[in-house]
C-alpha atoms as a PDB file:
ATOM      1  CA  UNK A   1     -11.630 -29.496  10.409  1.00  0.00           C
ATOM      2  CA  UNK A   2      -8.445 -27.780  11.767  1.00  0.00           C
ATOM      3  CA  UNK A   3      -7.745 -25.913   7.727  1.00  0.00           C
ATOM      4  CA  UNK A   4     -11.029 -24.733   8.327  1.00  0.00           C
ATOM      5  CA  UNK A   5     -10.877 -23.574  11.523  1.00  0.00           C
ATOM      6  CA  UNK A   6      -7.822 -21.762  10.412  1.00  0.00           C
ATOM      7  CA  UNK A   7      -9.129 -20.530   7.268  1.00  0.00           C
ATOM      8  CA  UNK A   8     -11.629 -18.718   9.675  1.00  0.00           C
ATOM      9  CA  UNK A   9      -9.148 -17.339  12.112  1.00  0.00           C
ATOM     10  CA  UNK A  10      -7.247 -15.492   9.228  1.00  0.00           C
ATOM     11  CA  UNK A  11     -10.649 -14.134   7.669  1.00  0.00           C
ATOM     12  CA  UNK A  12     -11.142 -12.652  10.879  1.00  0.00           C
ATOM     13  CA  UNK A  13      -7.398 -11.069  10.885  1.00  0.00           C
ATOM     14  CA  UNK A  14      -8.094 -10.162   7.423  1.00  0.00           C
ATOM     15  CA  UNK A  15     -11.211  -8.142   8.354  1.00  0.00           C
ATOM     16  CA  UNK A  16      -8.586  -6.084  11.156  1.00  0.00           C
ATOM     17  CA  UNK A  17      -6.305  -5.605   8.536  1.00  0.00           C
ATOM     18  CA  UNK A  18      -8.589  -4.317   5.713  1.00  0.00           C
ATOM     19  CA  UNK A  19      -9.921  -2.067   8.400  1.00  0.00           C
ATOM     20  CA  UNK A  20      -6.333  -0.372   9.871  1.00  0.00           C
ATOM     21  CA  UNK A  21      -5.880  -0.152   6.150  1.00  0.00           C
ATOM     22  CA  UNK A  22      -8.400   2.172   4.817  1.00  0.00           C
ATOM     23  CA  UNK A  23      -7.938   5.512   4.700  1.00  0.00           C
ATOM     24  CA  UNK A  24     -11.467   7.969   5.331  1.00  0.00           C
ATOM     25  CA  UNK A  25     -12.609  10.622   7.946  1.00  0.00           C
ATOM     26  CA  UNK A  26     -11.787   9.307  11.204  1.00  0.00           C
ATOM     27  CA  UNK A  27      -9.606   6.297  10.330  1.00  0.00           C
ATOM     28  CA  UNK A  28      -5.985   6.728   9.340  1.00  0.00           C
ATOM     29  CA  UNK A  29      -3.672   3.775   8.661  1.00  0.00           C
ATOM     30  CA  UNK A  30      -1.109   3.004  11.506  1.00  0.00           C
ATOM     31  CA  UNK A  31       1.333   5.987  12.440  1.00  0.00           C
ATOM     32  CA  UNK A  32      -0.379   7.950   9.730  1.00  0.00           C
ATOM     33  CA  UNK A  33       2.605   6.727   7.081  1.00  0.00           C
ATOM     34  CA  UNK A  34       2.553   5.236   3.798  1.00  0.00           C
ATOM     35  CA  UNK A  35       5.214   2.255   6.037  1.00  0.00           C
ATOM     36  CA  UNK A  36       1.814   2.038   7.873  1.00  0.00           C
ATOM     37  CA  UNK A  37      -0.163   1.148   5.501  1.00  0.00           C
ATOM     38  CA  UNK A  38       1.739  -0.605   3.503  1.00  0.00           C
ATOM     39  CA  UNK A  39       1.944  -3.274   6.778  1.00  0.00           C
ATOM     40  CA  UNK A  40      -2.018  -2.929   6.916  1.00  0.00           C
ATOM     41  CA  UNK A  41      -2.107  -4.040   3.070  1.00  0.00           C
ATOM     42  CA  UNK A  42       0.560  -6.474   3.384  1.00  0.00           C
ATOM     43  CA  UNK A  43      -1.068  -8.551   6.377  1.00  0.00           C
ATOM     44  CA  UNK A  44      -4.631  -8.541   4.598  1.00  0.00           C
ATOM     45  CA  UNK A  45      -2.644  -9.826   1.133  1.00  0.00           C
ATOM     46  CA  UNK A  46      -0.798 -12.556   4.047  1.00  0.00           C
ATOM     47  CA  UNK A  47      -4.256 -13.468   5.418  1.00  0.00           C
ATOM     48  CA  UNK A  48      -6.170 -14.070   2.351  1.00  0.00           C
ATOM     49  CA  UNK A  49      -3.128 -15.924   0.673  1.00  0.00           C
ATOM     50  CA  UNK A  50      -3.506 -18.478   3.830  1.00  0.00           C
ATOM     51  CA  UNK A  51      -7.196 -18.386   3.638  1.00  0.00           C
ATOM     52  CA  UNK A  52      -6.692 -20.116   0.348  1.00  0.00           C
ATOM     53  CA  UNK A  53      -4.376 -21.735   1.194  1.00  0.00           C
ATOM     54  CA  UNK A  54      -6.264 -23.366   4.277  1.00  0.00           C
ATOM     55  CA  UNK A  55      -9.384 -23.894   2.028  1.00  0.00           C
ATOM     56  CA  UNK A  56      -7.178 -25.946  -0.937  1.00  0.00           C
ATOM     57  CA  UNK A  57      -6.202 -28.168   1.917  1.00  0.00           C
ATOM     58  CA  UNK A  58      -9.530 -28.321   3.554  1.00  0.00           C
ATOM     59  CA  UNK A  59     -11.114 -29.186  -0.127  1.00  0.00           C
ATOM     60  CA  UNK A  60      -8.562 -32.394  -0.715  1.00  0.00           C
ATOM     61  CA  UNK A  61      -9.295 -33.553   2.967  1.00  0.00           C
ATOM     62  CA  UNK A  62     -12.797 -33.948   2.398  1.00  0.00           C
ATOM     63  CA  UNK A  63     -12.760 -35.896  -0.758  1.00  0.00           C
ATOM     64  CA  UNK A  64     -13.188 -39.520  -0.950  1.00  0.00           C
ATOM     65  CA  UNK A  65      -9.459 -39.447  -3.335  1.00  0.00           C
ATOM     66  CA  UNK A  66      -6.729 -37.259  -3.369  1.00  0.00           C
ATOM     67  CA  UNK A  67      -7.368 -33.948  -5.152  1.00  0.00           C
ATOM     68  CA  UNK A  68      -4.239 -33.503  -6.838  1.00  0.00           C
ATOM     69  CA  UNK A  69      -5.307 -29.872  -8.119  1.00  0.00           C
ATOM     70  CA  UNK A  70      -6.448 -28.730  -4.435  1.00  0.00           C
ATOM     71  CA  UNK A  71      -2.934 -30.074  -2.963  1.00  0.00           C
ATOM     72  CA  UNK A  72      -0.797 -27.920  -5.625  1.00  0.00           C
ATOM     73  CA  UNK A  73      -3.165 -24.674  -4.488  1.00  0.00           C
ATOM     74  CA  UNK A  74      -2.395 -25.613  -0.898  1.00  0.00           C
ATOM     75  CA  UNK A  75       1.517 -25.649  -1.714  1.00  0.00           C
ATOM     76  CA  UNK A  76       1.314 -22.687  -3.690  1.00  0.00           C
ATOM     77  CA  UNK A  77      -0.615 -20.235  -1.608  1.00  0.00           C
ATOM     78  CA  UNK A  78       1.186 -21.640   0.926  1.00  0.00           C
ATOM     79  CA  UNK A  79       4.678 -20.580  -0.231  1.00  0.00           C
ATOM     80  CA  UNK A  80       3.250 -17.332  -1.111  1.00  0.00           C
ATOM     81  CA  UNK A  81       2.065 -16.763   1.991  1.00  0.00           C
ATOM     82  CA  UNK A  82       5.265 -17.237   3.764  1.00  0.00           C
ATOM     83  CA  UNK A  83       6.612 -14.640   1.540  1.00  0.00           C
ATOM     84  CA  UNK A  84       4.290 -12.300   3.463  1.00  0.00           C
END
């Protein structure tokens, strides 16, 4: 319950981020710079990495066995998602 939970939280941060990212009349990224924007893209690249992350782990929780497969998609989104 709590990867999903999470996985939720971070779609919702993904949404903010996606949003201070785009660029259209009205909207400019943070500070107006491309080091703005860059952030804005970085954080919604962070977010969904831990969405999947959350969602690999959620998936092997709810099976009967171990999912093998959704564990090593945990890890590795995971780690990516540090890098963020």
């Amino acid at each position: 319950v709590i990867d999903v939970i999470q996985g939720a939280a971070y779609l919702g941060q993904a949404v903010v981020f996606l949003y201070k990212a785009i660029e259209y009349d009205g909207i400019r990224c943070p500070d107006n710079s491309p080091a703005g924007c860059a952030a804005s893209i970085a954080g919604f690249i962070t977010s969904v990495t831990w969405i999947a992350s959350y969602l690999s782990f959620a998936a092997n929780a709810c099976g009967a066995a171990v999912n093998s497969g959704a564990l090593c998609a945990g890890d590795w989104t995971a780690l990516m998602a540090n890098f963020g």
